[in-house]
Protein backbone atom coordinates (compact mmCIF):
# COMPACT_ATOMS: atom_id res chain seq x y z
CA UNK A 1 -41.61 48.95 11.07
CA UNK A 2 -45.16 49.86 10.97
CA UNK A 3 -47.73 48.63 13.70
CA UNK A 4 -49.28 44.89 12.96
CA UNK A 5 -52.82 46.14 12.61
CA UNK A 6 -55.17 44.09 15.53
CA UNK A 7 -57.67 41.72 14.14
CA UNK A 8 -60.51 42.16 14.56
CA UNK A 9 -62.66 44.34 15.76
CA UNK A 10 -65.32 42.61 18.04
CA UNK A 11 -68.54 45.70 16.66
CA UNK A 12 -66.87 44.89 13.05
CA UNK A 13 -66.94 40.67 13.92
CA UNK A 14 -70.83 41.29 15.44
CA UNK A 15 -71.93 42.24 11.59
CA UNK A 16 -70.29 38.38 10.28
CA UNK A 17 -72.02 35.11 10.38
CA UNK A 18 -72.12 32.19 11.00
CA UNK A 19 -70.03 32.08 13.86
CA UNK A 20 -67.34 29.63 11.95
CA UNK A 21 -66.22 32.67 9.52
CA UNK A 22 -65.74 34.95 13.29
CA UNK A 23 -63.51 32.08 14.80
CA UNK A 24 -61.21 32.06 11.27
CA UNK A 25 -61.14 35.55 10.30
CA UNK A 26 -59.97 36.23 14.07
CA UNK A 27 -57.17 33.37 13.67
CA UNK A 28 -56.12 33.72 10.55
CA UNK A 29 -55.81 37.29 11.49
CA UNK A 30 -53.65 36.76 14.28
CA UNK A 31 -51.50 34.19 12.54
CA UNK A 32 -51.24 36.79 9.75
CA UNK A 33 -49.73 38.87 12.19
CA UNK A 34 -47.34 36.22 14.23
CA UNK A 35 -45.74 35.65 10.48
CA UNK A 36 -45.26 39.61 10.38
CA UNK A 37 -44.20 40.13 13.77
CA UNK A 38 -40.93 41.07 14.74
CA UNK A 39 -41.23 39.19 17.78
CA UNK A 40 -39.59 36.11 17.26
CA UNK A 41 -40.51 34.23 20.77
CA UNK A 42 -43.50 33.04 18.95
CA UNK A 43 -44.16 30.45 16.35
CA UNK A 44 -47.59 28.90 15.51
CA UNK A 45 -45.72 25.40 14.30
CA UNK A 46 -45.40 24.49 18.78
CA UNK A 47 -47.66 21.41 17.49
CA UNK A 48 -45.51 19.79 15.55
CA UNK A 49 -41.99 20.84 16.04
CA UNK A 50 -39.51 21.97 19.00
CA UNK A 51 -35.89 23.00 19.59
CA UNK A 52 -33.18 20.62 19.63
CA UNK A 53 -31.61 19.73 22.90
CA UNK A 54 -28.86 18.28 24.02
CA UNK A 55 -29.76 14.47 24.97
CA UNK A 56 -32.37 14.57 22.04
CA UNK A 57 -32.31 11.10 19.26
CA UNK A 58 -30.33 12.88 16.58
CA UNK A 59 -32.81 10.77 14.55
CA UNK A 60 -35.47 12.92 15.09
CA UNK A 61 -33.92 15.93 13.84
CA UNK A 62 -35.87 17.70 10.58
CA UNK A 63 -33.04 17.66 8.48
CA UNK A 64 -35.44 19.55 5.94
CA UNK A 65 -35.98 22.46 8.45
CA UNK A 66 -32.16 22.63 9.52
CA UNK A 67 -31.72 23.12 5.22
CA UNK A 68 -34.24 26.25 5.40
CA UNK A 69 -33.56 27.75 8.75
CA UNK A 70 -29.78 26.48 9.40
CA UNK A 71 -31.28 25.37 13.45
CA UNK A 72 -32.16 21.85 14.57
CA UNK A 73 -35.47 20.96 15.23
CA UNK A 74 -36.88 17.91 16.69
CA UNK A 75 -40.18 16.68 15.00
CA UNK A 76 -42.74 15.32 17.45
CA UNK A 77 -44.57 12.30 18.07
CA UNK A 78 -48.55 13.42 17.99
CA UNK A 79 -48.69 11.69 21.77
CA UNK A 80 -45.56 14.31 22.79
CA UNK A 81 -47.70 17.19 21.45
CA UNK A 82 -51.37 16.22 22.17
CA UNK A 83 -53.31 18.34 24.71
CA UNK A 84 -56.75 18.35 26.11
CA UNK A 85 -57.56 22.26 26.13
CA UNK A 86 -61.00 22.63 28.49
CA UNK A 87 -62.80 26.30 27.39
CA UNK A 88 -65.13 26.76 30.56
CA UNK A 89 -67.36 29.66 29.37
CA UNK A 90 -69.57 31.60 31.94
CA UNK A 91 -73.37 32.18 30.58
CA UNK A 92 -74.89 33.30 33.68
CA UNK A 93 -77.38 36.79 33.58
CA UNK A 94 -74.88 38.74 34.22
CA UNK A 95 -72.73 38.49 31.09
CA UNK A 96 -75.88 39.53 29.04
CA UNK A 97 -75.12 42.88 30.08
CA UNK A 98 -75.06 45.67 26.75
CA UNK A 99 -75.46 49.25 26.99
CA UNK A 100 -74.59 49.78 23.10
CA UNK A 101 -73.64 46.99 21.22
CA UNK A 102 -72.11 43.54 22.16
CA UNK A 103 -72.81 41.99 25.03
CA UNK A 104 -70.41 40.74 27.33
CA UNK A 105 -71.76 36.98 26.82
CA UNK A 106 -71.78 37.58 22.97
CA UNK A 107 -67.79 38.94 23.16
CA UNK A 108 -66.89 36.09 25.18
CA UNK A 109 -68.39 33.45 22.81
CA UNK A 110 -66.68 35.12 20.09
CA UNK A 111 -63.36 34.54 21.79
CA UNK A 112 -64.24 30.85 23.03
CA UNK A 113 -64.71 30.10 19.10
CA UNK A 114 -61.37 31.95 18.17
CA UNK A 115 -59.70 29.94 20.87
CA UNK A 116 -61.24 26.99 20.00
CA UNK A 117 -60.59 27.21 16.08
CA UNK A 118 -56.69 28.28 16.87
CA UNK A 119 -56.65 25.20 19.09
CA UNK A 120 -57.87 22.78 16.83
CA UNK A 121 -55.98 23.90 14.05
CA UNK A 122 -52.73 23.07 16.55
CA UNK A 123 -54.46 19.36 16.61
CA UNK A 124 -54.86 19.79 20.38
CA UNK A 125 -58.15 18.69 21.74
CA UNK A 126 -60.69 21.42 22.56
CA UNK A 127 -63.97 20.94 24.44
CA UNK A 128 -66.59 23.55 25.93
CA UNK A 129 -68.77 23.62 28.68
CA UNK A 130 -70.79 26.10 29.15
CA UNK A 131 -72.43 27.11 32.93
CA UNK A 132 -74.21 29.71 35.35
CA UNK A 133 -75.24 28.19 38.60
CA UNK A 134 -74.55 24.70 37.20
CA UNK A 135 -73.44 23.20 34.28
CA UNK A 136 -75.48 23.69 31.55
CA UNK A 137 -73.76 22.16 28.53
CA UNK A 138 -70.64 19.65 28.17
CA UNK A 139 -68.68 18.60 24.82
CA UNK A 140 -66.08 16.35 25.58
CA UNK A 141 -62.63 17.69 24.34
CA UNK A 142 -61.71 16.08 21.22
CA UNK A 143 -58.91 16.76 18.61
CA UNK A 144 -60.86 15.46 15.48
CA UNK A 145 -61.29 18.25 12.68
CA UNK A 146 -65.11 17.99 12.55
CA UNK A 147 -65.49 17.96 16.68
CA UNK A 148 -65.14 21.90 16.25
CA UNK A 149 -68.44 22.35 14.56
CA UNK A 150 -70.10 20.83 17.54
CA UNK A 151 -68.60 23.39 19.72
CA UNK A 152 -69.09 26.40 16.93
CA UNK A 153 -72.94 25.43 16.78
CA UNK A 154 -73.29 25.67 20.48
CA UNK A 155 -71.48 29.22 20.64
CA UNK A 156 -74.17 30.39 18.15
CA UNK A 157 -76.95 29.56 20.03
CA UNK A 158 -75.36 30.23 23.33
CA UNK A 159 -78.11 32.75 25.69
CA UNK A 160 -77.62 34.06 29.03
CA UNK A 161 -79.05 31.85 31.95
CA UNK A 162 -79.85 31.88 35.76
CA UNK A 163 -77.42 33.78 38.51
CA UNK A 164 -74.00 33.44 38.91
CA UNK A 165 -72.25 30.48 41.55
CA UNK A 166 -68.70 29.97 40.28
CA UNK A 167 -68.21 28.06 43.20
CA UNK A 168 -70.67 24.96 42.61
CA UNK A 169 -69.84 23.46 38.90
CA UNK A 170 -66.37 24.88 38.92
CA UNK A 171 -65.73 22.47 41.71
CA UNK A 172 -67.73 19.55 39.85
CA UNK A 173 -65.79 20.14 36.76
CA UNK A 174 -62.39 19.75 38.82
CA UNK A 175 -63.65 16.49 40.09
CA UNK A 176 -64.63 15.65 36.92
CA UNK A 177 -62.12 16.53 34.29
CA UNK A 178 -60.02 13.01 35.09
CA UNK A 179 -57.16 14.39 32.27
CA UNK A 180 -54.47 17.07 32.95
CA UNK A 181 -55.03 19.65 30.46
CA UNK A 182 -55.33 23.71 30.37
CA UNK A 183 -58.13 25.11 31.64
CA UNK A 184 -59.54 28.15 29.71
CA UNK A 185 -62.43 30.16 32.17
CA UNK A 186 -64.15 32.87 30.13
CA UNK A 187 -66.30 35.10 32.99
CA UNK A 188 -67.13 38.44 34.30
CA UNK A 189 -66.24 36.92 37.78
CA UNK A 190 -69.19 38.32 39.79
CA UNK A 191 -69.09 36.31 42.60
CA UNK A 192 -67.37 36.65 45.77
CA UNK A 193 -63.61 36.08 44.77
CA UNK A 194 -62.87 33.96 47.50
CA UNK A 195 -65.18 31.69 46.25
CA UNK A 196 -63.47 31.91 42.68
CA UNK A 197 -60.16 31.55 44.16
CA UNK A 198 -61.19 27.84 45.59
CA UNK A 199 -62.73 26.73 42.53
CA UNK A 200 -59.68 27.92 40.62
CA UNK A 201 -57.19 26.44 43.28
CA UNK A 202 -59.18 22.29 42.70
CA UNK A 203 -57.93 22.63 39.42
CA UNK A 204 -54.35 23.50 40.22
CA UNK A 205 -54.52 20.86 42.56
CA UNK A 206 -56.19 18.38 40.45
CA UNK A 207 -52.90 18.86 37.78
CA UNK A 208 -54.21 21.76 35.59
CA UNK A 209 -52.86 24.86 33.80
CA UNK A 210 -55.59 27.52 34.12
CA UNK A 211 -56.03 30.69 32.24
CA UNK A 212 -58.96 33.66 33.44
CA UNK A 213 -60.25 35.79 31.11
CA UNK A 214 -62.27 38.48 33.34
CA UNK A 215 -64.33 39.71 30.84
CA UNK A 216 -65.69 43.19 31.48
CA UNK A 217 -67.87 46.00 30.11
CA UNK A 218 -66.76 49.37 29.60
CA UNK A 219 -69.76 50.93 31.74
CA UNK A 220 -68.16 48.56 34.50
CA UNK A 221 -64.89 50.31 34.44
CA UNK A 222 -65.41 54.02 33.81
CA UNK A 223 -69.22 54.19 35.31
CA UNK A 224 -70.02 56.67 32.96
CA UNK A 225 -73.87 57.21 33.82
CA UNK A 226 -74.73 61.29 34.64
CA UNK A 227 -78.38 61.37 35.16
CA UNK A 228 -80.36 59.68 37.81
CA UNK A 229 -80.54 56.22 36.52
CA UNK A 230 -82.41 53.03 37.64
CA UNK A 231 -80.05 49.87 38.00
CA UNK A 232 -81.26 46.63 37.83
CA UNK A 233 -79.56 43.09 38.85
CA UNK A 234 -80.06 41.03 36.23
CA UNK A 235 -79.76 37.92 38.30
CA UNK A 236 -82.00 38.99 41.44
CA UNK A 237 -84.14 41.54 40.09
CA UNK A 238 -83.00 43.43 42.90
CA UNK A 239 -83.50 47.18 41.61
CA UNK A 240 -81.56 50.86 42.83
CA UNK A 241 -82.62 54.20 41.86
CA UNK A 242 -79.71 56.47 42.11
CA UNK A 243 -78.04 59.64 41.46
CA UNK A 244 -74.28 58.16 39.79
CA UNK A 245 -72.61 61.13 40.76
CA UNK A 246 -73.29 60.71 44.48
CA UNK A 247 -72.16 56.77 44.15
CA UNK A 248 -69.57 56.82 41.42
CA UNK A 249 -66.61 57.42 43.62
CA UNK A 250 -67.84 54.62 46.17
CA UNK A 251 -68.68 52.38 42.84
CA UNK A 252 -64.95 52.75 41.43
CA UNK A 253 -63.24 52.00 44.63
CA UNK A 254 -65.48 48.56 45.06
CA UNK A 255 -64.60 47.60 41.82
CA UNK A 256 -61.23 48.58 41.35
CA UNK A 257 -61.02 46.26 44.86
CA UNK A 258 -62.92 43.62 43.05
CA UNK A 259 -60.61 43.03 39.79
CA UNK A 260 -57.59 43.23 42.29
CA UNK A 261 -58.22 40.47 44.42
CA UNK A 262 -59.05 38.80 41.53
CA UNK A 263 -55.74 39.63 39.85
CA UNK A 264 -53.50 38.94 42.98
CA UNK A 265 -55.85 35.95 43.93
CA UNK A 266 -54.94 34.50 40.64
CA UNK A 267 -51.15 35.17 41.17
CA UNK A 268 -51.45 33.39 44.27
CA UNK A 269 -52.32 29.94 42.92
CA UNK A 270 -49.95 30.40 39.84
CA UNK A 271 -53.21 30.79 37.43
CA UNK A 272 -52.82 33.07 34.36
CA UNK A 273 -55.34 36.06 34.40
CA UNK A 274 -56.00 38.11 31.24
CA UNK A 275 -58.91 41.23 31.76
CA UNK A 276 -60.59 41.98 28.91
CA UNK A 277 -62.72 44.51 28.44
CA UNK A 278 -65.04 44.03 25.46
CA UNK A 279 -63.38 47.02 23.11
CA UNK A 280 -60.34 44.47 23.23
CA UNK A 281 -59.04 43.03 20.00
CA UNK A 282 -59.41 39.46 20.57
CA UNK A 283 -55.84 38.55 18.97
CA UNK A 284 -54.51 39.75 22.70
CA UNK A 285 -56.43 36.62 24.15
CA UNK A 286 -54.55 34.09 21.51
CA UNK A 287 -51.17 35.77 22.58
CA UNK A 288 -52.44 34.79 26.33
CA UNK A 289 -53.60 30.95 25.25
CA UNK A 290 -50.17 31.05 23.29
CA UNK A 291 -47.57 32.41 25.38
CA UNK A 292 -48.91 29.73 28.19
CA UNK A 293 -49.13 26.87 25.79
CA UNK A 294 -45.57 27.30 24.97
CA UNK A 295 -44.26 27.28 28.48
CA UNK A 296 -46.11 24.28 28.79
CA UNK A 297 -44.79 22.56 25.33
């Protein structure tokens, strides 16, 4: 069978606008695909139908479906289904970072849309809130069909802000998000993990599913810079002049330390973690938001 070809490009989704036509040409891509896929485990009808069980009303069963696909399914009732899905999407200085091309901040709002258009076509409810030291903006999760405009229109006019504290509103969200739901973080992370790790862990405690997506930039993971170069912090202003060839090897080993504590931090308090660098096809992300919204279904 030949390959399913990855949809789409995130240079190739850069050159389309507005940002609603990203968010569907990304999902209907990836459904595309699911309905091509040889990989049965996945289904993108989890909102309105499940499996019969044993101990289910036999009055419930689709007796339509059984006809086409000779299984029993039970169809739902919309309160059985319904879930609050909570996109938390980092904006700090940081994820402004480009060397040639997208941005980090600009790749991660394209995959908050595509998540948030894939979710709202399930009928789940889908809010954002958006944050760098604090919380900067809030829409309430809703499941109505217009109520993903609101969150499109923000995406578009999304800029990078102040430093990075995932600490600080990561814990006031927790407090605040009163409804169990799945919590969807979209960030580059920079901050000192253990930090992350707490924030992360109020949510578990507070009832939550949570999903990471570390997003990163290709200059972060292969540190490809030759000739003395000048680095700047983006959020301090603090800036290096440096040879990368003297550094490089120290450089890897600090990061390669940084994504794994991240990664077994993550394990450690039973919270997905996806890395993404910004080359990625975002149709690996839905699989992510999929595969976990099925083992909560």
């Amino acid at each position: 069978m030949a390959e399913i070809p990855r949809f789409l490009d995130p240079r190739i989704l850069s050159r389309i606008a507005p940002m609603e036509l990203r968010a569907r040409a990304v999902v209907e891509g990836f459904i595309a695909g699911l309905h091509r896929s040889p990989f049965k485990g996945f289904s993108v009808e989890f909102a309105e139908y499940r499996q019969y069980t044993p101990g289910d009303d036999i009055r419930n069963v689709d007796w339509k479906t059984y006809a086409r696909t000779d299984r029993y399914y039970v169809k739902e009732f919309e309160e059985e289904t319904n879930l609050h899905s909570f996109i938390l999407l980092d904006r700090s200085a940081s994820m402004g970072y480009r060397s040639d091309g997208l941005s980090k901040l600009e790749y991660a709002s394209y995959l908050a849309a595509a998540l948030a258009f894939f979710i709202s076509r399930q009928s789940d409810g889908v809010g954002l809130i958006t944050f760098d030291s604090q919380v900067t903006h809030f829409i309430p999760a809703r499941s109505r069909p217009a109520h993903i405009y609101a969150i499109l229109s923000r995406l578009e006019q999304l800029e990078p802000g102040s430093g990075t504290d995932m600490g600080k509103p990561l814990h006031e969200l927790a407090d605040t998000l009163s409804r169990r739901g799945l919590v969807i973080v979209i960030s580059d992370l920079l901050d000192d993990p253990a930090r992350t790790m707490d924030a992360l862990e109020h949510f578990r405690f507070k009832g939550h599913d949570v999903i990471v997506f570390h997003i990163v930039h290709p200059d972060e993971l292969n540190f490809p810079f030759t000739d003395t170069t000048r680095f700047e912090d983006p959020e301090t202003g603090e800036r290096l002049v440096s040879v990368p060839t003297v550094v490089r090897d120290q450089y890897m080993e600090v990061f390669r330390r940084f994504i794994d504590e991240n990664r077994t931090g993550c394990a450690r308090i039973r919270v997905d973690y996806d890395m993404l660098d910004i080359g990625r096809p975002l149709d690996y992300a839905l699989f992510t938001y999929l595969a976990r919204r099925m083992q909560m279904h």
